[in-house]
N, C-alpha and C. Protein backbone atom coordinates (compact mmCIF):
# COMPACT_ATOMS: atom_id res chain seq x y z
N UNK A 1 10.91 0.19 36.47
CA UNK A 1 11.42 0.04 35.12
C UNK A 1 12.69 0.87 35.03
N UNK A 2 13.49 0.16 34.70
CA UNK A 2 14.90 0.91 34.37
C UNK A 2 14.82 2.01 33.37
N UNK A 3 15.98 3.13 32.81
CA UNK A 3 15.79 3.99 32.70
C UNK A 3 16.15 3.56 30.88
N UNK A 4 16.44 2.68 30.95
CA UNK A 4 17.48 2.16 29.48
C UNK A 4 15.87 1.56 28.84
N UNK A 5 14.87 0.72 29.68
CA UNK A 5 13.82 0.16 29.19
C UNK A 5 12.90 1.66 28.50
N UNK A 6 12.95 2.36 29.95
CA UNK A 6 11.84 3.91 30.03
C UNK A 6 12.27 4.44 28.28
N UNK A 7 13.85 4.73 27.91
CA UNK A 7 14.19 5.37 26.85
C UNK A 7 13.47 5.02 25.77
N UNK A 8 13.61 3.29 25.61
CA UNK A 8 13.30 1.95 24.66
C UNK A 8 11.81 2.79 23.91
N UNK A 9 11.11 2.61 25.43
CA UNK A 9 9.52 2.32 25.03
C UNK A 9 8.92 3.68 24.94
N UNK A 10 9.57 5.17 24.84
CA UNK A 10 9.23 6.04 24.55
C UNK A 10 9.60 6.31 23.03
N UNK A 11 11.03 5.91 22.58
CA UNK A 11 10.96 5.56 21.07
C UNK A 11 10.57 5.07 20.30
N UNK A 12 10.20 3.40 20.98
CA UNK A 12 8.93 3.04 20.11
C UNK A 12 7.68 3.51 19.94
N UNK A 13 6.82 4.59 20.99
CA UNK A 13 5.87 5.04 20.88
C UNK A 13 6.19 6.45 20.03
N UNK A 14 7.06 6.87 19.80
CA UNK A 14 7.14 7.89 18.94
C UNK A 14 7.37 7.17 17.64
N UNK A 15 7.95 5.81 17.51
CA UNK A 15 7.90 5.40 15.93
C UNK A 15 6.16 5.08 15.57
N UNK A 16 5.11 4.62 16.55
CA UNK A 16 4.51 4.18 16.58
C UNK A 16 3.43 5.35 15.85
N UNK A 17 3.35 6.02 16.21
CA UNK A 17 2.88 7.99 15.79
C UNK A 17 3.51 8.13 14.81
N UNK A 18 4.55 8.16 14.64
CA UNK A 18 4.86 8.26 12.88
C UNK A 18 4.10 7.34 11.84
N UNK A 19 4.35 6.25 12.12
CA UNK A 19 3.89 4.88 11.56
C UNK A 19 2.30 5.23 11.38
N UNK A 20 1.10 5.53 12.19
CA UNK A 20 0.59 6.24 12.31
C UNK A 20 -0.07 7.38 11.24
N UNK A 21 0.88 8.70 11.15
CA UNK A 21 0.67 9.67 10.12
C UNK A 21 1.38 9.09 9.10
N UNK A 22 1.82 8.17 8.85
CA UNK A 22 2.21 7.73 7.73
C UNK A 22 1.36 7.18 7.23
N UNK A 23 0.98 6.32 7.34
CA UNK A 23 -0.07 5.58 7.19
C UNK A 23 -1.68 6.45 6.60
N UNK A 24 -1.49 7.33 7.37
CA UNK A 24 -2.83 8.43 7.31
C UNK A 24 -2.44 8.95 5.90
N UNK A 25 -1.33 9.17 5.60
CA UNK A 25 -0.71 10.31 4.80
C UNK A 25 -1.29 9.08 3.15
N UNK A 26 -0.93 7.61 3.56
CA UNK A 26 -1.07 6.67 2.62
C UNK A 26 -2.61 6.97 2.15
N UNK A 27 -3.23 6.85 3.20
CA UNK A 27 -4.88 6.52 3.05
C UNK A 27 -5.47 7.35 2.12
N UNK A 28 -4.56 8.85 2.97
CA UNK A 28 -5.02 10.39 1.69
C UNK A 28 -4.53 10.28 0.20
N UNK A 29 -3.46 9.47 -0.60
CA UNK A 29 -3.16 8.89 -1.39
C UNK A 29 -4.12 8.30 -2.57
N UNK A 30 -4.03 7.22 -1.38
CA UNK A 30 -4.96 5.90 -2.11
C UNK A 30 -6.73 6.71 -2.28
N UNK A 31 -6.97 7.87 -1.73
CA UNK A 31 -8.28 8.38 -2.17
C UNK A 31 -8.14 9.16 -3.40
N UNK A 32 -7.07 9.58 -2.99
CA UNK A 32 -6.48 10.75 -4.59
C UNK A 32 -6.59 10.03 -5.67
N UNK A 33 -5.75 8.93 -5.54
CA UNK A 33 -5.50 7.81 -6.78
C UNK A 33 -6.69 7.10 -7.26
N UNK A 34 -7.65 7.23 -6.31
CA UNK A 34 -8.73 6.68 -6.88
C UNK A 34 -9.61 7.49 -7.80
N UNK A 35 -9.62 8.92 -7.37
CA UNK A 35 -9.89 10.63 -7.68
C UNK A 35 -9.46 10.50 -9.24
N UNK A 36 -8.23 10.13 -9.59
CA UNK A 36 -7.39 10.80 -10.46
C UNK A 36 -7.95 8.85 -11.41
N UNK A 37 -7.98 7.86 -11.21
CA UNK A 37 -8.86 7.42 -12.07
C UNK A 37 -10.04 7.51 -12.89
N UNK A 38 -10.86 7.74 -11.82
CA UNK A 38 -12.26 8.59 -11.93
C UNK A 38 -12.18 9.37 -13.72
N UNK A 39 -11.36 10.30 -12.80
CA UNK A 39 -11.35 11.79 -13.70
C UNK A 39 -9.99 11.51 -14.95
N UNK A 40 -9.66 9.95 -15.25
CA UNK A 40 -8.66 9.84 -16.08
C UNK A 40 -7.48 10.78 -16.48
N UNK A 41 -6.84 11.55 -15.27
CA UNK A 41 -6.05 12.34 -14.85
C UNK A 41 -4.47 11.50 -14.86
N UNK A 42 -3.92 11.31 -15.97
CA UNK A 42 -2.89 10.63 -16.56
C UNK A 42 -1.47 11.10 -15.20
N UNK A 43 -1.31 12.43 -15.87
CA UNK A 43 -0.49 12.88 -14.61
C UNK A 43 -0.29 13.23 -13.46
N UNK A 44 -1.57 13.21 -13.05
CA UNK A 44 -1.81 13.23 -11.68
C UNK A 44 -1.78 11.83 -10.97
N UNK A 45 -2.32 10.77 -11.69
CA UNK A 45 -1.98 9.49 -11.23
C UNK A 45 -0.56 8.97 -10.98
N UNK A 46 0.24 9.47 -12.02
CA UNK A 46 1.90 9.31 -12.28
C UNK A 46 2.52 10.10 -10.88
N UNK A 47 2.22 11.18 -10.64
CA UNK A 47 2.51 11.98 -10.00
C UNK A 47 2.56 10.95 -8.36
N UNK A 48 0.86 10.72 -8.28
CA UNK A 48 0.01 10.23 -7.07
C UNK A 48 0.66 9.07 -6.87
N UNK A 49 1.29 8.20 -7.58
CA UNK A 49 1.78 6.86 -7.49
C UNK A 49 3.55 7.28 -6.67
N UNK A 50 3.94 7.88 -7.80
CA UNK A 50 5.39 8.18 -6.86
C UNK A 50 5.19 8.99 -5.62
N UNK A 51 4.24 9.72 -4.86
CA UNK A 51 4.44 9.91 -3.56
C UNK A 51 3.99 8.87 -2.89
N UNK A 52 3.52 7.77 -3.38
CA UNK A 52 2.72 6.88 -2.86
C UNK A 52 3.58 5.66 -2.45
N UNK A 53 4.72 5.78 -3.46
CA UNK A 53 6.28 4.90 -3.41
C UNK A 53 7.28 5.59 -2.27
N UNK A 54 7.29 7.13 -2.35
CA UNK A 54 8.23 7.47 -0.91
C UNK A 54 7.52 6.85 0.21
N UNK A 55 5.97 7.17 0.48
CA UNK A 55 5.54 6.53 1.69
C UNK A 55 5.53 5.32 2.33
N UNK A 56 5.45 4.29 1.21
CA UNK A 56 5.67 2.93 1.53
C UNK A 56 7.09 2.63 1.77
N UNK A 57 7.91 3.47 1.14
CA UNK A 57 9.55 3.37 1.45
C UNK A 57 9.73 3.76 2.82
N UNK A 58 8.92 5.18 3.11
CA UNK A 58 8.86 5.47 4.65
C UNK A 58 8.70 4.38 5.58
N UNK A 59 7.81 4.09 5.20
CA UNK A 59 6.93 2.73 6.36
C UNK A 59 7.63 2.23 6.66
N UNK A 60 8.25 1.38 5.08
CA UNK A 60 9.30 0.48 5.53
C UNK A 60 10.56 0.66 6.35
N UNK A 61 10.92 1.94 6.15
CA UNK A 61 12.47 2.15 7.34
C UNK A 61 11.87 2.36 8.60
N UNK A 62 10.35 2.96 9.03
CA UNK A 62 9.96 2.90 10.10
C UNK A 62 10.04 2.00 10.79
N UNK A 63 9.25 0.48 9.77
CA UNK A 63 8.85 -0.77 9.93
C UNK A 63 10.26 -1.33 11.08
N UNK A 64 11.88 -1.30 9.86
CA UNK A 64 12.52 -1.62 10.33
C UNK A 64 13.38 -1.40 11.94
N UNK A 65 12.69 0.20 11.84
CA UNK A 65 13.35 0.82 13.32
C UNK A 65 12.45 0.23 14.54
N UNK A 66 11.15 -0.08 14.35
CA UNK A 66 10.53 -0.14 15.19
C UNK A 66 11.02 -1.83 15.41
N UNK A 67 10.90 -2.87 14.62
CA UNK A 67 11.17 -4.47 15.09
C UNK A 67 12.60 -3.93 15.52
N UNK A 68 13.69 -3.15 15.31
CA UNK A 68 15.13 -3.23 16.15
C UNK A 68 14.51 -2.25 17.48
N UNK A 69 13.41 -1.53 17.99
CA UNK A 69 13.55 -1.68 19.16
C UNK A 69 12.75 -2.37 20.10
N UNK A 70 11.56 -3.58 18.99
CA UNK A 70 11.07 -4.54 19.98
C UNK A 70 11.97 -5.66 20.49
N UNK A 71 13.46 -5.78 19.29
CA UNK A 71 14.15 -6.82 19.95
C UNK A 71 15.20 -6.71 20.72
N UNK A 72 15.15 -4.92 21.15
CA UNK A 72 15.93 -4.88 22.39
C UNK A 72 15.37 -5.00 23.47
N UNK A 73 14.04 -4.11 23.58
CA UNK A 73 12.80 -4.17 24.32
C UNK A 73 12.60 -6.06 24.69
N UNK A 74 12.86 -6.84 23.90
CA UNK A 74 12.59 -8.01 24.19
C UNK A 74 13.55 -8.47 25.28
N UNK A 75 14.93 -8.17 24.33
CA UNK A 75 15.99 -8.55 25.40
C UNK A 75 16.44 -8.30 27.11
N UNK A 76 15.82 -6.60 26.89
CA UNK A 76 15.75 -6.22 27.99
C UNK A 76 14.43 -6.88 29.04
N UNK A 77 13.66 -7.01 28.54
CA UNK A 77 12.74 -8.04 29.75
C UNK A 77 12.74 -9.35 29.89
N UNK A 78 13.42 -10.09 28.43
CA UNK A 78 14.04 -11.65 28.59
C UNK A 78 15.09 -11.79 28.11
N UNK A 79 16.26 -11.96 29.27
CA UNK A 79 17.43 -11.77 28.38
C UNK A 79 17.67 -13.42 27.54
N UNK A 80 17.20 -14.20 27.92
CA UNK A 80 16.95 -15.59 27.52
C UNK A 80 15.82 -15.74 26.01
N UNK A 81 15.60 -14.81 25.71
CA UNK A 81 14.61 -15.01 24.69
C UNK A 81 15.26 -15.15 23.30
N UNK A 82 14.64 -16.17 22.55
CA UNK A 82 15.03 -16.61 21.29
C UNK A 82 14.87 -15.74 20.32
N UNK A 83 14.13 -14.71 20.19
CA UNK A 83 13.42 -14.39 19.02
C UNK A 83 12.53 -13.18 19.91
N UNK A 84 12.69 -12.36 18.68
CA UNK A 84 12.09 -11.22 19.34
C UNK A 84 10.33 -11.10 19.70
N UNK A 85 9.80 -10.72 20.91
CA UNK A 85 8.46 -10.77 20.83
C UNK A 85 7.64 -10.09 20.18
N UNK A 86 6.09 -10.22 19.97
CA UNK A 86 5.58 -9.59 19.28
C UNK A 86 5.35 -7.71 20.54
N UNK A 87 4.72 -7.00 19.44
CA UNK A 87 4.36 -5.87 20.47
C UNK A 87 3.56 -6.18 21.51
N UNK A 88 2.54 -6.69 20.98
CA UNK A 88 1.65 -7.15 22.41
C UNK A 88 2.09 -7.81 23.62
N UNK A 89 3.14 -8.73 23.29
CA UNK A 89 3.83 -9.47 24.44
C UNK A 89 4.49 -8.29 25.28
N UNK A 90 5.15 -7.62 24.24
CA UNK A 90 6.02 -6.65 25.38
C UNK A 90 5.06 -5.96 26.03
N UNK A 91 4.31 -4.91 25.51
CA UNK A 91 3.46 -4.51 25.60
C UNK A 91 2.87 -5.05 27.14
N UNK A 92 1.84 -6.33 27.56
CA UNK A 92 1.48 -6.39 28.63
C UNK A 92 2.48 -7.19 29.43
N UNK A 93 4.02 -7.00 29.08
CA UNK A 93 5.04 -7.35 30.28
C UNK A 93 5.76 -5.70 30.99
N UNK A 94 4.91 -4.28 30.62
CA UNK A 94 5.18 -3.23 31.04
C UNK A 94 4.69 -3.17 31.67
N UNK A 95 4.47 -1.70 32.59
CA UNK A 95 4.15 -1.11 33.95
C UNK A 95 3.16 -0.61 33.25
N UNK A 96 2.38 0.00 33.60
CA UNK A 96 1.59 1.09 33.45
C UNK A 96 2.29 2.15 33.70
N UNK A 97 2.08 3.29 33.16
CA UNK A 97 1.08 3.71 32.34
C UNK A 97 1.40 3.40 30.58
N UNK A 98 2.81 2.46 30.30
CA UNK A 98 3.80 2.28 29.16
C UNK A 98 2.85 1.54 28.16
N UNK A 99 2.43 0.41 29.52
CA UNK A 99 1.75 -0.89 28.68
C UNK A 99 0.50 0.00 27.60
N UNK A 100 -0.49 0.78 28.88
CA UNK A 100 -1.38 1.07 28.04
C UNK A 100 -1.37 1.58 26.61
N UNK A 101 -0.22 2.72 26.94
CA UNK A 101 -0.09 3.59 25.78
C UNK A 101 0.51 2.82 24.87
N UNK A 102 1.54 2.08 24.82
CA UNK A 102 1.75 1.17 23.56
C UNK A 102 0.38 -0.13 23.12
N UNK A 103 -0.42 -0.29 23.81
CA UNK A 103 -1.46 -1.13 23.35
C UNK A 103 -2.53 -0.56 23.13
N UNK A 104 -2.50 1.20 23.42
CA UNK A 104 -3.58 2.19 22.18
C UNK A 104 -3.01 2.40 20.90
N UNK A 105 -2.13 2.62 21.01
CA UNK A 105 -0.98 2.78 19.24
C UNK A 105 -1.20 1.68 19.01
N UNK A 106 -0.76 0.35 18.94
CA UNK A 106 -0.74 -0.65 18.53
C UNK A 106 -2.19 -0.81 17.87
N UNK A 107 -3.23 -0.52 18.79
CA UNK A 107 -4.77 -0.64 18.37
C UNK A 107 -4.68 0.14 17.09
N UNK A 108 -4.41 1.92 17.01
CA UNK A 108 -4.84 2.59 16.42
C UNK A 108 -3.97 1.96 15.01
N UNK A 109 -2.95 1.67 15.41
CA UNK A 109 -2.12 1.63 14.01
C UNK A 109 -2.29 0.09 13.22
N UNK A 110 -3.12 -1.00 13.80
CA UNK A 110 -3.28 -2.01 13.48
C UNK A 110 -5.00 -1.33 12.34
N UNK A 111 -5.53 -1.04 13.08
CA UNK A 111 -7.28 0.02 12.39
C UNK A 111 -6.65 0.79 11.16
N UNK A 112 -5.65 1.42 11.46
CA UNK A 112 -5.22 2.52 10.05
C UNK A 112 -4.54 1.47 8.70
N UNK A 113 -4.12 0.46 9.30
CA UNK A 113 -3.23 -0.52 8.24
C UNK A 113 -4.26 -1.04 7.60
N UNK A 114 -5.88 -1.51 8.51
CA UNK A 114 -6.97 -2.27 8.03
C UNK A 114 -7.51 -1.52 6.84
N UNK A 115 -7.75 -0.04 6.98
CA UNK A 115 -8.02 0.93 6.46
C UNK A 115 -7.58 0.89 4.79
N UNK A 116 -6.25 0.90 4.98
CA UNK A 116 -5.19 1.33 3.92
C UNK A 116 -5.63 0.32 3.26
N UNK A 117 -4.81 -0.89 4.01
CA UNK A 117 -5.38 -2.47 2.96
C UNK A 117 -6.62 -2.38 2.52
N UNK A 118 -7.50 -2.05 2.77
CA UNK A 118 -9.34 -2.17 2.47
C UNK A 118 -9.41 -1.06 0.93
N UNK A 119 -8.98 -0.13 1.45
CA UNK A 119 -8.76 0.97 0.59
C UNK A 119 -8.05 0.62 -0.95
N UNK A 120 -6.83 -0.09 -0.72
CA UNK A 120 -6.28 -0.34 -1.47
C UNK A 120 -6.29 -1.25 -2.36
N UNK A 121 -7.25 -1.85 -2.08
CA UNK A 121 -8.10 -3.52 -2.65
C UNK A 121 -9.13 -3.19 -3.56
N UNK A 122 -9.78 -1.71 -3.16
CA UNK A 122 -10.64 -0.76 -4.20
C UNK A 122 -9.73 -0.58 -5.22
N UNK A 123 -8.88 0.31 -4.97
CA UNK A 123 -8.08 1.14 -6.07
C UNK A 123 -7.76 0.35 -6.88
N UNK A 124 -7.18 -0.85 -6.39
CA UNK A 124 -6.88 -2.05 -7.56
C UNK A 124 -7.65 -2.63 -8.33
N UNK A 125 -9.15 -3.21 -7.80
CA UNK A 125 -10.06 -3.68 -8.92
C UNK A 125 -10.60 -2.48 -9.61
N UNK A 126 -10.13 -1.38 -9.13
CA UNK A 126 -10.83 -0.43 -10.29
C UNK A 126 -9.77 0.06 -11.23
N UNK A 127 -8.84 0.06 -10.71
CA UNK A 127 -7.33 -0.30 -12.05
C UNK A 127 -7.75 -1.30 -12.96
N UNK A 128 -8.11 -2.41 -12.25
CA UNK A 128 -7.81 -3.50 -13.05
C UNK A 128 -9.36 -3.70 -14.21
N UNK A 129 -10.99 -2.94 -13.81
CA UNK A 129 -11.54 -3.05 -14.33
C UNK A 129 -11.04 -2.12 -15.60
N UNK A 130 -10.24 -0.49 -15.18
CA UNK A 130 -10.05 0.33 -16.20
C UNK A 130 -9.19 -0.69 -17.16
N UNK A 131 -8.33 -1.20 -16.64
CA UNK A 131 -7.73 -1.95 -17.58
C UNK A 131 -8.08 -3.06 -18.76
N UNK A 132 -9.15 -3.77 -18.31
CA UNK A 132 -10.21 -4.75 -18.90
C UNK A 132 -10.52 -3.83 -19.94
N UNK A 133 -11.30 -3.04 -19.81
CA UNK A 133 -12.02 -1.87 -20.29
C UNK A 133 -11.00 -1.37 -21.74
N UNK A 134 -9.90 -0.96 -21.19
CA UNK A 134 -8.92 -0.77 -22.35
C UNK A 134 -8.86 -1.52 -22.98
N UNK A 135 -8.08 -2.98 -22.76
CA UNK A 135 -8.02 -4.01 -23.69
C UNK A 135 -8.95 -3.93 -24.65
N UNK A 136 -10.34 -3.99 -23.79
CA UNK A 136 -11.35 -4.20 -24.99
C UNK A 136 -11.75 -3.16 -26.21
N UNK A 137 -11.12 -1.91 -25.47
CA UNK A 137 -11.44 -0.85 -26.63
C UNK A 137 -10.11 -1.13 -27.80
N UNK A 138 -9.08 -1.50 -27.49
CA UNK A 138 -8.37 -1.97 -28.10
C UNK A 138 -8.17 -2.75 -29.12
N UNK A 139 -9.38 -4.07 -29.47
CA UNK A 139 -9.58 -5.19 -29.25
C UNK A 139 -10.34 -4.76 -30.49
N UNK A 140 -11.59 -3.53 -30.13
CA UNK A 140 -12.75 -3.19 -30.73
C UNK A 140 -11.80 -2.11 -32.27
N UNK A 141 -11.12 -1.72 -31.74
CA UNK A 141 -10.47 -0.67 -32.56
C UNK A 141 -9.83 -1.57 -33.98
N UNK A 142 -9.13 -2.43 -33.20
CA UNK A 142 -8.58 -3.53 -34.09
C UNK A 142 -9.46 -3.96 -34.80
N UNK A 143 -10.03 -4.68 -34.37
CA UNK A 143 -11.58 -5.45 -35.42
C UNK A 143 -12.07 -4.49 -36.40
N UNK A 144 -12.15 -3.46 -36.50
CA UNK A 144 -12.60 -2.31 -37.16
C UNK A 144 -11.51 -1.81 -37.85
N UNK A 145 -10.46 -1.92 -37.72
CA UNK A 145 -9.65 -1.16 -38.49
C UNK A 145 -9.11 -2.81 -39.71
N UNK A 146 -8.95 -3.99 -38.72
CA UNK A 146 -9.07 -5.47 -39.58
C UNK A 146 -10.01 -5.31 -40.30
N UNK A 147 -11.34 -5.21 -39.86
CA UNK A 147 -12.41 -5.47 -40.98
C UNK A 147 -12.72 -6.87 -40.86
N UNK A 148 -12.25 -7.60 -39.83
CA UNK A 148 -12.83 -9.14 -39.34
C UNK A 148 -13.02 -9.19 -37.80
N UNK A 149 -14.11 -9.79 -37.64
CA UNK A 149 -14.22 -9.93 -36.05
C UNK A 149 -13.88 -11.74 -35.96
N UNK A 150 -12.36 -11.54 -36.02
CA UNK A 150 -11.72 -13.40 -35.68
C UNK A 150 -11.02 -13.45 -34.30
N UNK A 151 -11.33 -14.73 -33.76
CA UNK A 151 -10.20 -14.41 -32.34
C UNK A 151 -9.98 -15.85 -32.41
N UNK A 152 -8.36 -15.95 -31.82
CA UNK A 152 -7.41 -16.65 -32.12
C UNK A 152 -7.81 -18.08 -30.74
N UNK A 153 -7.41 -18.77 -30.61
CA UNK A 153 -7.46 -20.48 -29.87
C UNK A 153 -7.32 -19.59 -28.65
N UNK A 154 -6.45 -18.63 -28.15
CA UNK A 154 -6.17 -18.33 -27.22
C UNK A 154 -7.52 -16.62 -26.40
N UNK A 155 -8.68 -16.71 -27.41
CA UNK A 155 -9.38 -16.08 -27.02
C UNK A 155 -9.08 -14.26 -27.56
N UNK A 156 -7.85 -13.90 -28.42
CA UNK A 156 -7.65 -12.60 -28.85
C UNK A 156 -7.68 -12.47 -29.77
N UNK A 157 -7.79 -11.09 -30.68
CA UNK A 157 -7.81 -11.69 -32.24
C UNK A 157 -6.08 -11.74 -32.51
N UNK A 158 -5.83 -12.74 -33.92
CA UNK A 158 -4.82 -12.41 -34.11
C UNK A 158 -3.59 -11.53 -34.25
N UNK A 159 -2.57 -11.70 -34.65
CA UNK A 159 -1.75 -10.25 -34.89
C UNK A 159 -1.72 -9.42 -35.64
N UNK A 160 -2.31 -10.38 -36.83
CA UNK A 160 -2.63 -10.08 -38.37
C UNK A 160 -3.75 -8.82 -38.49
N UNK A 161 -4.77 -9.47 -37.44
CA UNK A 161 -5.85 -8.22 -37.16
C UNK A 161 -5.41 -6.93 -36.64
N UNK A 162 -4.49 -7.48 -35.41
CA UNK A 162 -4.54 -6.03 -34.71
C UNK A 162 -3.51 -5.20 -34.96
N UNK A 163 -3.05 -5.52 -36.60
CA UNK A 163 -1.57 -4.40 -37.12
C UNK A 163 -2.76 -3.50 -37.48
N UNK A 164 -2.38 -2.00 -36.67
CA UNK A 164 -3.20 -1.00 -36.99
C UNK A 164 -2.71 -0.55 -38.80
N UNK A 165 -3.50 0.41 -39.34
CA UNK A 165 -3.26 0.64 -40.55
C UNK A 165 -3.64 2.52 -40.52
N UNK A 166 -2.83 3.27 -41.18
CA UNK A 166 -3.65 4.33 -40.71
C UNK A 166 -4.74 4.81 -41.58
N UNK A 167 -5.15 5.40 -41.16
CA UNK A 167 -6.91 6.00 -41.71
C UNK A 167 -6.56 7.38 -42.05
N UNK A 168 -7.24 7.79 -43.22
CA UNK A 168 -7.49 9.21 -43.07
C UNK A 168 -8.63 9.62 -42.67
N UNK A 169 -8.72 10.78 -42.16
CA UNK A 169 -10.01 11.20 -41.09
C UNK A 169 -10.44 12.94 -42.05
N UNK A 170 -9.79 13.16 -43.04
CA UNK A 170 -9.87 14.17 -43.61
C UNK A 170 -11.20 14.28 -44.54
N UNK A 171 -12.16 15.18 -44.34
CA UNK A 171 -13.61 15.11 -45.51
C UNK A 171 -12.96 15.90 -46.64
């Protein structure tokens, strides 16, 4: 293996390790964020969401460094190739000991993405139940402060209902 390939596929295995603790760094996130639902922790969620936006921003410039060095990596083992290959292709067109180690990263970091996605499919239906949940207290507040329980063709109550009015709460 040439020395220009050797350089290639040691950078991609160091993007591959980033990509990696990045990813890890996501997972620790998406548990927080789930934490900070739980415990209806307003600013901590606000907080938990924007580090949660640098990381995916991370990924993504990772994302991008790593496909510009599978499609040199490509070029360099087919200079005839249309389109850049996937990792795996390159991957078992290396020597050993290269191949292996990029097709354990590849493993590990394909398991950590499964992770994240799985993870993150929670956090959302439980957003989205908190959210249900609101509406309806919403919904309930209105009706009570209307003084009619009416709901409109489209299943809500009207607008008419849900103009709050204020209350005094004073004995």
């Amino acid at each position: 293996m040439d020395s220009q390939v050797e350089y290639i596929v040691n950078e991609l295995a160091e993007i591959l390790h980033k990509l990696l603790t990045v990813h890890g760094k996501l997972l620790e996130k998406l548990d927080s964020k789930q934490d900070a639902l739980r415990s209806a922790g307003y600013q901590d969620l606000t907080d938990i969401c924007d580090q949660e936006n640098k990381l995916v921003q991370e990924i993504s410039e990772l994302e991008k460094h790593r496909l510009r060095l599978i499609a040199s990596l490509t070029l360099r083992i087919d200079p005839r190739a249309s389109e850049p290959m996937r990792l795996m292709a390159v991957a078992e067109r290396l020597e050993e000991p290269w191949r292996g180690k990029l097709l354990v990263l590849r493993q590990q970091l394909l398991d950590r993405a499964k992770a994240v996605r799985s993870k993150a499919k929670v956090v959302r239906r439980s957003t989205e139940t908190l959210v249900t949940h609101m509406q309806g207290l919403v919904q309930t507040i209105g009706t009570v402060c209307g003084g009619v329980g009416l709901y409109g063709r489209d299943g809500t109550p009207p607008d008419e209902v849900m103009a709050l009015r204020t209350v005094n709460m004073t004995a």
